[in-house]
Protein backbone atom coordinates (compact mmCIF):
# COMPACT_ATOMS: atom_id res chain seq x y z
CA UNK A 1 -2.85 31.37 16.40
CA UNK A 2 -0.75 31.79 13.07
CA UNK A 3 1.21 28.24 14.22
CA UNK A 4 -2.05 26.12 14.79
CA UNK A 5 -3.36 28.27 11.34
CA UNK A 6 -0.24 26.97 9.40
CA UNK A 7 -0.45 23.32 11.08
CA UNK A 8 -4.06 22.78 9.60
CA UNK A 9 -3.95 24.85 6.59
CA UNK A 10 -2.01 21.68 4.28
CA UNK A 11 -4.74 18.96 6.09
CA UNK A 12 -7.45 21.05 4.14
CA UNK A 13 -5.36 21.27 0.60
CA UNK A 14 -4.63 17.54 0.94
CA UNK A 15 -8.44 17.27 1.63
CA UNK A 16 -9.75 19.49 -1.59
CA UNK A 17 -6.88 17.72 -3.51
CA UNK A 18 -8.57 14.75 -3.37
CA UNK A 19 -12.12 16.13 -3.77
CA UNK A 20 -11.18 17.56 -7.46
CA UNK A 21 -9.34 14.38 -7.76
CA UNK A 22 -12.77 12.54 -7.32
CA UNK A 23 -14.69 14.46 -9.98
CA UNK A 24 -11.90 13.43 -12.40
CA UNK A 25 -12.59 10.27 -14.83
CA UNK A 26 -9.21 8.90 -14.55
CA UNK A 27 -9.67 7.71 -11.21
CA UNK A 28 -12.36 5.78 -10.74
CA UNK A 29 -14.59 4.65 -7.78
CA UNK A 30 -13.10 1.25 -7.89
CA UNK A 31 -9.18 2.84 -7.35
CA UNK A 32 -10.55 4.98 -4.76
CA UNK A 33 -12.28 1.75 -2.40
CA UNK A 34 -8.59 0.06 -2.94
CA UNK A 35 -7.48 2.70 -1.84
CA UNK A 36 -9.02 3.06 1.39
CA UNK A 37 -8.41 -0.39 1.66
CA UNK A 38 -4.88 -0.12 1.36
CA UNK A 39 -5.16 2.50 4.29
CA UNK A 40 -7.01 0.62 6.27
CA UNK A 41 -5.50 -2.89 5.97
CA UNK A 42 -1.41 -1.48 5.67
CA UNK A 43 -1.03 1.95 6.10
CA UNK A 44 -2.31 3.67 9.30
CA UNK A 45 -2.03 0.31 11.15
CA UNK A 46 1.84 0.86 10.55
CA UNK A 47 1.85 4.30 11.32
CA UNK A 48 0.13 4.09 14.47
CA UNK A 49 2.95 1.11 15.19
CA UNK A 50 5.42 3.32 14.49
CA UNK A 51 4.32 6.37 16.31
CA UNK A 52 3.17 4.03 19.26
CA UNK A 53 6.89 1.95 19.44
CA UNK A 54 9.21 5.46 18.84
CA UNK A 55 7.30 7.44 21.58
CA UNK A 56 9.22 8.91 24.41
CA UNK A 57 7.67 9.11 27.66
CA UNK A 58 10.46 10.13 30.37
CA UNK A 59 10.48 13.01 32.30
CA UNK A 60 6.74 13.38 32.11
CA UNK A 61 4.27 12.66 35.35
CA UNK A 62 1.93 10.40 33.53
CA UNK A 63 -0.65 8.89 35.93
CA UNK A 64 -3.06 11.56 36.45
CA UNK A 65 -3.09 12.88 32.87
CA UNK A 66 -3.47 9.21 31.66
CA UNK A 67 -6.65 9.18 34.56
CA UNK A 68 -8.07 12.40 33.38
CA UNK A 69 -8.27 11.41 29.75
CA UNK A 70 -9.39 7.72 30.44
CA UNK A 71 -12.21 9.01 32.63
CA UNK A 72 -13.06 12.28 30.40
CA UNK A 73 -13.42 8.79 27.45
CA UNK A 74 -15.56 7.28 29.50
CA UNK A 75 -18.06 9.84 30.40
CA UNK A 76 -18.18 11.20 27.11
CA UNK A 77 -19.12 7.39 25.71
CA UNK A 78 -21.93 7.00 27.85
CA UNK A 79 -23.20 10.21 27.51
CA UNK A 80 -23.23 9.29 23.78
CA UNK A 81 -24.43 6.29 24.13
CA UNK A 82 -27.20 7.64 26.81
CA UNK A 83 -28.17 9.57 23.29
CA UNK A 84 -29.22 7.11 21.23
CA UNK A 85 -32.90 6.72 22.14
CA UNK A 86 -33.35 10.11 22.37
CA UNK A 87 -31.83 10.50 18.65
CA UNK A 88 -33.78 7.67 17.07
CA UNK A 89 -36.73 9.82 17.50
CA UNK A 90 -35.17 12.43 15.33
CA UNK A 91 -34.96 9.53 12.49
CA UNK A 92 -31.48 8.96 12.65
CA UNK A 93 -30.17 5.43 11.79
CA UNK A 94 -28.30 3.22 13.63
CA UNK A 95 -25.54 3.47 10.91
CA UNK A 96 -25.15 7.46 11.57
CA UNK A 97 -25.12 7.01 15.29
CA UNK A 98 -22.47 4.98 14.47
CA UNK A 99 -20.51 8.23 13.09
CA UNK A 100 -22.01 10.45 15.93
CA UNK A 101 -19.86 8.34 18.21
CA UNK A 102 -17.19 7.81 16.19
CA UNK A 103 -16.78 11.62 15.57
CA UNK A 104 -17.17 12.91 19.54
CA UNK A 105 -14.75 9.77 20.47
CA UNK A 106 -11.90 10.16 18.33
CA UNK A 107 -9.54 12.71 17.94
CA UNK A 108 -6.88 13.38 15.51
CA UNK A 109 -3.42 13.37 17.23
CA UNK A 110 -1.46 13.35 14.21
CA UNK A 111 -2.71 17.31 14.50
CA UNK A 112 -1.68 17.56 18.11
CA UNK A 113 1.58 16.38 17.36
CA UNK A 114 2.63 18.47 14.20
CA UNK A 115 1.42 21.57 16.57
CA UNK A 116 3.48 20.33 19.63
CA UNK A 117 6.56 19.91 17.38
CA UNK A 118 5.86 23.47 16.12
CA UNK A 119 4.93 25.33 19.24
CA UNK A 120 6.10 24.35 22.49
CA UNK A 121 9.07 21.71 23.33
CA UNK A 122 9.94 18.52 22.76
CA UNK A 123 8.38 16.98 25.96
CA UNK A 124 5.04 18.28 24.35
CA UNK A 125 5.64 15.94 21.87
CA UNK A 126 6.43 13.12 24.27
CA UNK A 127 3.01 13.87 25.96
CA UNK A 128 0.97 13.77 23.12
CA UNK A 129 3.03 10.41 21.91
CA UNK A 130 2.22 8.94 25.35
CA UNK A 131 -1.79 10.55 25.36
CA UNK A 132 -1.90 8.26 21.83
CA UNK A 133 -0.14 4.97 23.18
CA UNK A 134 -2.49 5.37 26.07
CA UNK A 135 -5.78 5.86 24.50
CA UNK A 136 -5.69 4.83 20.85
CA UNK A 137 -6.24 1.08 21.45
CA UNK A 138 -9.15 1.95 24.27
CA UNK A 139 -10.63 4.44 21.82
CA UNK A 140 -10.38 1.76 19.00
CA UNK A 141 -12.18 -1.02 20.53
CA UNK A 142 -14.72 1.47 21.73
CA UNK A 143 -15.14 2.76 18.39
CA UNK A 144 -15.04 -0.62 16.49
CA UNK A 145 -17.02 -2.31 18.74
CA UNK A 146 -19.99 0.72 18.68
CA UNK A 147 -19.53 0.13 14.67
CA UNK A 148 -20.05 -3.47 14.58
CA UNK A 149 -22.97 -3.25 17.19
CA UNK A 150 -25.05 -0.17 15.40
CA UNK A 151 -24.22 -1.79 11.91
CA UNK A 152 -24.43 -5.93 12.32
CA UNK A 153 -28.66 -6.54 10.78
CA UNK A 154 -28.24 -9.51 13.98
CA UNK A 155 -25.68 -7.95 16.20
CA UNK A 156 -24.07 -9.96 18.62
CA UNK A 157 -21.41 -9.93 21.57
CA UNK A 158 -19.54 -12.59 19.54
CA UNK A 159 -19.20 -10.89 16.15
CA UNK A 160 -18.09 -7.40 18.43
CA UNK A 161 -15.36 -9.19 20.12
CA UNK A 162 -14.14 -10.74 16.58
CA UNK A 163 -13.99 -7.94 14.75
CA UNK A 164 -12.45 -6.06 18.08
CA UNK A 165 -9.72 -8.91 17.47
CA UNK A 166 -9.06 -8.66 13.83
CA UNK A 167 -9.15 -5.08 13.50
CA UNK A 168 -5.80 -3.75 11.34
CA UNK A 169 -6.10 -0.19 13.63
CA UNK A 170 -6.27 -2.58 16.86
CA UNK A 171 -3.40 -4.59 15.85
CA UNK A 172 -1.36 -2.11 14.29
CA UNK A 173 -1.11 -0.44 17.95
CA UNK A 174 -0.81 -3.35 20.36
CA UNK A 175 2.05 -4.54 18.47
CA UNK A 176 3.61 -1.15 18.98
CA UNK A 177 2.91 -1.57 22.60
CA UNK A 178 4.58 -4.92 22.35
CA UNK A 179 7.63 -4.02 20.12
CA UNK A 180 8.87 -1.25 23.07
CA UNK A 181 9.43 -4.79 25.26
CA UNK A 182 11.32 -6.43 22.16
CA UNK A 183 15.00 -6.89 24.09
CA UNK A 184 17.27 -4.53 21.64
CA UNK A 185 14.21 -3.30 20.57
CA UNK A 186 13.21 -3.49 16.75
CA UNK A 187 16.08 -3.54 14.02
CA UNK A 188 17.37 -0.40 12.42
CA UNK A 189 16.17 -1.44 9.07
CA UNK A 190 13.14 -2.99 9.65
CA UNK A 191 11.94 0.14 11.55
CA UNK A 192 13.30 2.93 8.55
CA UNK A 193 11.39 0.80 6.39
CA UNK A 194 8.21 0.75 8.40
CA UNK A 195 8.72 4.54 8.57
CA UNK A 196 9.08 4.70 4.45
CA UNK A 197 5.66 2.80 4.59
CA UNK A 198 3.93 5.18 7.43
CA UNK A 199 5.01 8.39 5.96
CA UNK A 200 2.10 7.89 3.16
CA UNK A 201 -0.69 7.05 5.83
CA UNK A 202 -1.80 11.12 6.10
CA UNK A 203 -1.37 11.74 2.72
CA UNK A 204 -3.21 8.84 1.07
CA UNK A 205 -5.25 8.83 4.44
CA UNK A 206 -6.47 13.05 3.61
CA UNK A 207 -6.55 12.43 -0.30
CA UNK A 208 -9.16 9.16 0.59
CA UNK A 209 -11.30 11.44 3.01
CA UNK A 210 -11.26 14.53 0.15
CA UNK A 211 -12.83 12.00 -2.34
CA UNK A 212 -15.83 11.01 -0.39
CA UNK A 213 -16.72 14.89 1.09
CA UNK A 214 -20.02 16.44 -0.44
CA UNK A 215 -19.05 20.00 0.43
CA UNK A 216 -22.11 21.20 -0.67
CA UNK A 217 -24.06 19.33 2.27
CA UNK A 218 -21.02 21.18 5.05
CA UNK A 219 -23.23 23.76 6.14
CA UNK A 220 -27.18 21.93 5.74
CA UNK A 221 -28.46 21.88 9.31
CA UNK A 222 -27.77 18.62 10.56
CA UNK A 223 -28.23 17.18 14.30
CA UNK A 224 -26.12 13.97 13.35
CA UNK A 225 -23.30 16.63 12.45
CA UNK A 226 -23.77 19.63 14.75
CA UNK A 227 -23.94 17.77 17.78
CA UNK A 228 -20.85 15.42 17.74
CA UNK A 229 -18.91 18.67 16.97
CA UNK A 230 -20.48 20.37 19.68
CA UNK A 231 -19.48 17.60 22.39
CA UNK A 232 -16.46 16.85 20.64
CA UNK A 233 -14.81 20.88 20.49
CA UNK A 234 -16.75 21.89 23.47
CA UNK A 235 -17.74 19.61 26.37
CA UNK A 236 -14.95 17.75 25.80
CA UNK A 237 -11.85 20.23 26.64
CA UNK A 238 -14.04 21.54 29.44
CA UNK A 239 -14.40 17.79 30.66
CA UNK A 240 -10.87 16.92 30.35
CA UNK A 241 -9.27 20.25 31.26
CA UNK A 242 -12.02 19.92 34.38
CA UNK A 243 -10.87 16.53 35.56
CA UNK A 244 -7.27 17.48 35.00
CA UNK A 245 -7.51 20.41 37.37
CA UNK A 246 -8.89 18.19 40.42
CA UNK A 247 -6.52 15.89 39.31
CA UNK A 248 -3.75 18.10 40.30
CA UNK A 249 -2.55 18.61 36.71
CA UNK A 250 -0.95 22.01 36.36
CA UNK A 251 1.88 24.14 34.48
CA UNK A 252 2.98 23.51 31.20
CA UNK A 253 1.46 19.36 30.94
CA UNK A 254 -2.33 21.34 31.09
CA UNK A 255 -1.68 23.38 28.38
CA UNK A 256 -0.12 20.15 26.61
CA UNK A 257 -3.36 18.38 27.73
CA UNK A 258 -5.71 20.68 26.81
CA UNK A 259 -3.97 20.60 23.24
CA UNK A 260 -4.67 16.89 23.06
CA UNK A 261 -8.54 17.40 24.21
CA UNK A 262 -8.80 20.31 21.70
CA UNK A 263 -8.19 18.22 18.54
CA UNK A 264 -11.23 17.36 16.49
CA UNK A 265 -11.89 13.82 14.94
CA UNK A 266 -9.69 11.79 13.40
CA UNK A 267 -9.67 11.14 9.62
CA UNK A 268 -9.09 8.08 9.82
CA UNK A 269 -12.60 7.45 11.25
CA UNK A 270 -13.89 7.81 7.94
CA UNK A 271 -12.45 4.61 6.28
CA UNK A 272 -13.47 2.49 9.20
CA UNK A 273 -17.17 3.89 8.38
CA UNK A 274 -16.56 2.93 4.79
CA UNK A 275 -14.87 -0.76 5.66
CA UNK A 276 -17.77 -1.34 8.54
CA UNK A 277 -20.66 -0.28 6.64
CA UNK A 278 -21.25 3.00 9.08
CA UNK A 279 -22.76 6.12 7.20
CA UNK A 280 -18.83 7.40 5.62
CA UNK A 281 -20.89 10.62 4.19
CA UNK A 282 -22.06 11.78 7.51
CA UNK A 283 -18.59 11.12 9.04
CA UNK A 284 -17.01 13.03 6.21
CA UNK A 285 -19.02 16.25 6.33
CA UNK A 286 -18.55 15.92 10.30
CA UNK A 287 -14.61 15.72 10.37
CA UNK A 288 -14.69 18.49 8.00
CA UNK A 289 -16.59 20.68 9.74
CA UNK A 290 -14.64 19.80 12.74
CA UNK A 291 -10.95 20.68 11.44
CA UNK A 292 -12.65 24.40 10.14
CA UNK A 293 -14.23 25.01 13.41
CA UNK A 294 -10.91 23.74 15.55
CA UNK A 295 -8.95 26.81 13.67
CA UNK A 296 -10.87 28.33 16.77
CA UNK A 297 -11.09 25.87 19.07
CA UNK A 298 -7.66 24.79 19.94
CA UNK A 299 -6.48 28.86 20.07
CA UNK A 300 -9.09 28.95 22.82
CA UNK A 301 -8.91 25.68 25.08
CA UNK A 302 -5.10 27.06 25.08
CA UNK A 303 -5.63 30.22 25.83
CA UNK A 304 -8.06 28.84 29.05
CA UNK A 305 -5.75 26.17 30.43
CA UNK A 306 -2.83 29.17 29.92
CA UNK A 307 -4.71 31.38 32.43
CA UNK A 308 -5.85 28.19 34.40
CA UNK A 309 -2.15 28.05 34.89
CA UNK A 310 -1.12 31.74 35.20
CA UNK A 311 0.91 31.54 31.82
C-alpha cells in the first residue's frame, strides 16, 4: 500500500502545481494551448517511441495475457459504445461521450510501470512494457477514431481513418514498433537524445492536465464522470483478471496483469480532448477522480489476483 501511495503521491503535486500555476497572470492561456500542443505534437509521441522500442519482452509467456487484455478492450468498447443511446437521454453530448470512452478505455501505464519498478521485479516491468507495445496503438485508434466520430458536425468514415493516420500518439508508437526491426537497431545517440526529449512528456504532460482541472466541480454528482470510473476501476480488473484466469494465466504474470488492468486513465487523454475538440473539462475532473480513487483500487485488484494465486 505505502509503495503504490508513494508512486502516485508526486502525479498529484505535479497536477496541483500546475493548477496554481493556471491562476497565475504570468502564464497565460495562450502559453498553456502551446503547450499542450507541444505535448501532443513532440513530446508523448516520443516517449511512447521510446518506451515502445527499449521494451524487453523475453522470458515472459505473452500470448494469453496479450488475448486477455485485447478481448477485456473489446468488450469494454462495445459495452461503451452499447451506452450511448441510453446516455443521450440523460442530456449528455456527443463531445462528453467522447471523454466517457476515452476515460474507461485508456489507462495510464506510465503508473503501472513506476509501481512495477518499485515493487516487484524486473520482468514486471517487461510485462507492463510489452501490455503497452501491445495495446497502446489498438487503444489509440479506438480512442481517436471514437473522438473524431462523436466530435466531426458531418462525421465520416473518411475523416476517421485520416485523422487515425496522422495522429502524433499513433505514429509516435508504430514507429517504435518499427525501430525494434531496424538491423543494429537505433543509434546510441540518436536514442539518449530521444530519451532527453521524453523525460519532459509526464512532467509538462501533469503540469498541462493541472491547468485545465476545476477542482471545485471533483465531487458534483456527475453520470459522465462516475460511470467511466466505475467501469474503468471496477468492471474492468474483474473483466481482465476474469478472462485471464480461463485463460490459464496464473502466478506472479496475474498479479502483474491485474496491476496493468488496475491503472486508471491516462493523462494524456486530456490533450487529445483539447486538440480534437472532445469536452477536456469533463476528462479532467474524470482522470482526477480516477488517480484519488486508484490509491484504493490497485491495493485491492492486487490483493484479489494474490489470493487468486495463493500468494
Amino acid at each position: 500500500m505505502l509503495i503504490v501511495f508513494q508512486s502516485i503521491i508526486p502525479i498529484f503535486l505535479a497536477i496541483f502545481v500546475g493548477n496554481g500555476l493556471r491562476k497565475l497572470s504570468s502564464f497565460s492561456d495562450e502559453f498553456w494551448f502551446g503547450l499542450e500542443r507541444l505535448c501532443f505534437v513532440l513530446l508523448y509521441p516520443v516517449l511512447l517511441f521510446v518506451t515502445v522500442y527499449r521494451a524487453d519482452f523475453s522470458g515472459l509467456s505473452l500470448g494469453k495475457i496479450v488475448v486477455a487484455l485485447s478481448v477485456a478492450l473489446a468488450v469494454m468498447s462495445v459495452l461503451t459504445l452499447a451506452m450511448w443511446p441510453i446516455l443521450k437521454q440523460f442530456n449528455i453530448s456527443a463531445p462528453t461521450f467522447s471523454s466517457i470512452f476515452q476515460s474507461t478505455i485508456r489507462w495510464n501505464g506510465f503508473v503501472a510501470l513506476v509501481i512495477a519498478e518499485n515493487m516487484f521485479p524486473p520482468e514486471a516491468v517487461a510485462l507492463v512494457g510489452l501490455v503497452m507495445a501491445a495495446i497502446v496503438v489498438p487503444i489509440n485508434v479506438l480512442t481517436v477514431a471514437v473522438l473524431a466520430w462523436f466530435t466531426d458536425s458531418q462525421p465520416n468514415f473518411g475523416s476517421v481513418f485520416r485523422r487515425v493516420l496522422t495522429n502524433p500518439i499513433i505514429i509516435g508508437t508504430a514507429l517504435g514498433i518499427g525501430a525494434r526491426y531496424i538491423p543494429g537497431g537505433v543509434p546510441g545517440f540518436l536514442l539518449d537524445g530521444l530519451q532527453l526529449i521524453a523525460r519532459a512528456a509526464i512532467g509538462m504532460g501533469l503540469l498541462t492536465i493541472g491547468a485545465g482541472l476545476r477542482l471545485e466541480s471533483l465531487f458534483k454528482p456527475s453520470l459522465a464522470v462516475y460511470l467511466p470510473t466505475f467501469l474503468k476501476l471496477v468492471v474492468f480488473p474483474v473483466l481482465v483478471i476474469s478472462i485471464a484466469r480461463l485463460l490459464g494465466v496464473e502466478g506472479n504474470e496475474l498479479i502483474y496483469l491485474a496491476l496493468c488492468a488496475s491503472m486508471p486513465t491516462a493523462m494524456n487523454g486530456y490533450i487529445l480532448a483539447r486538440q480534437m475538440g472532445g469536452d477536456a473539462e469533463n476528462y479532467a475532473i474524470t482522470v482526477t477522480l480516477q488517480t484519488v480513487i486508484a490509491f484504493f483500487s490497485i491495493p485491492a485488484a492486487l490483493a484479489i489476483s494474490g489470493q487468486l494465486t495463493g500468494g
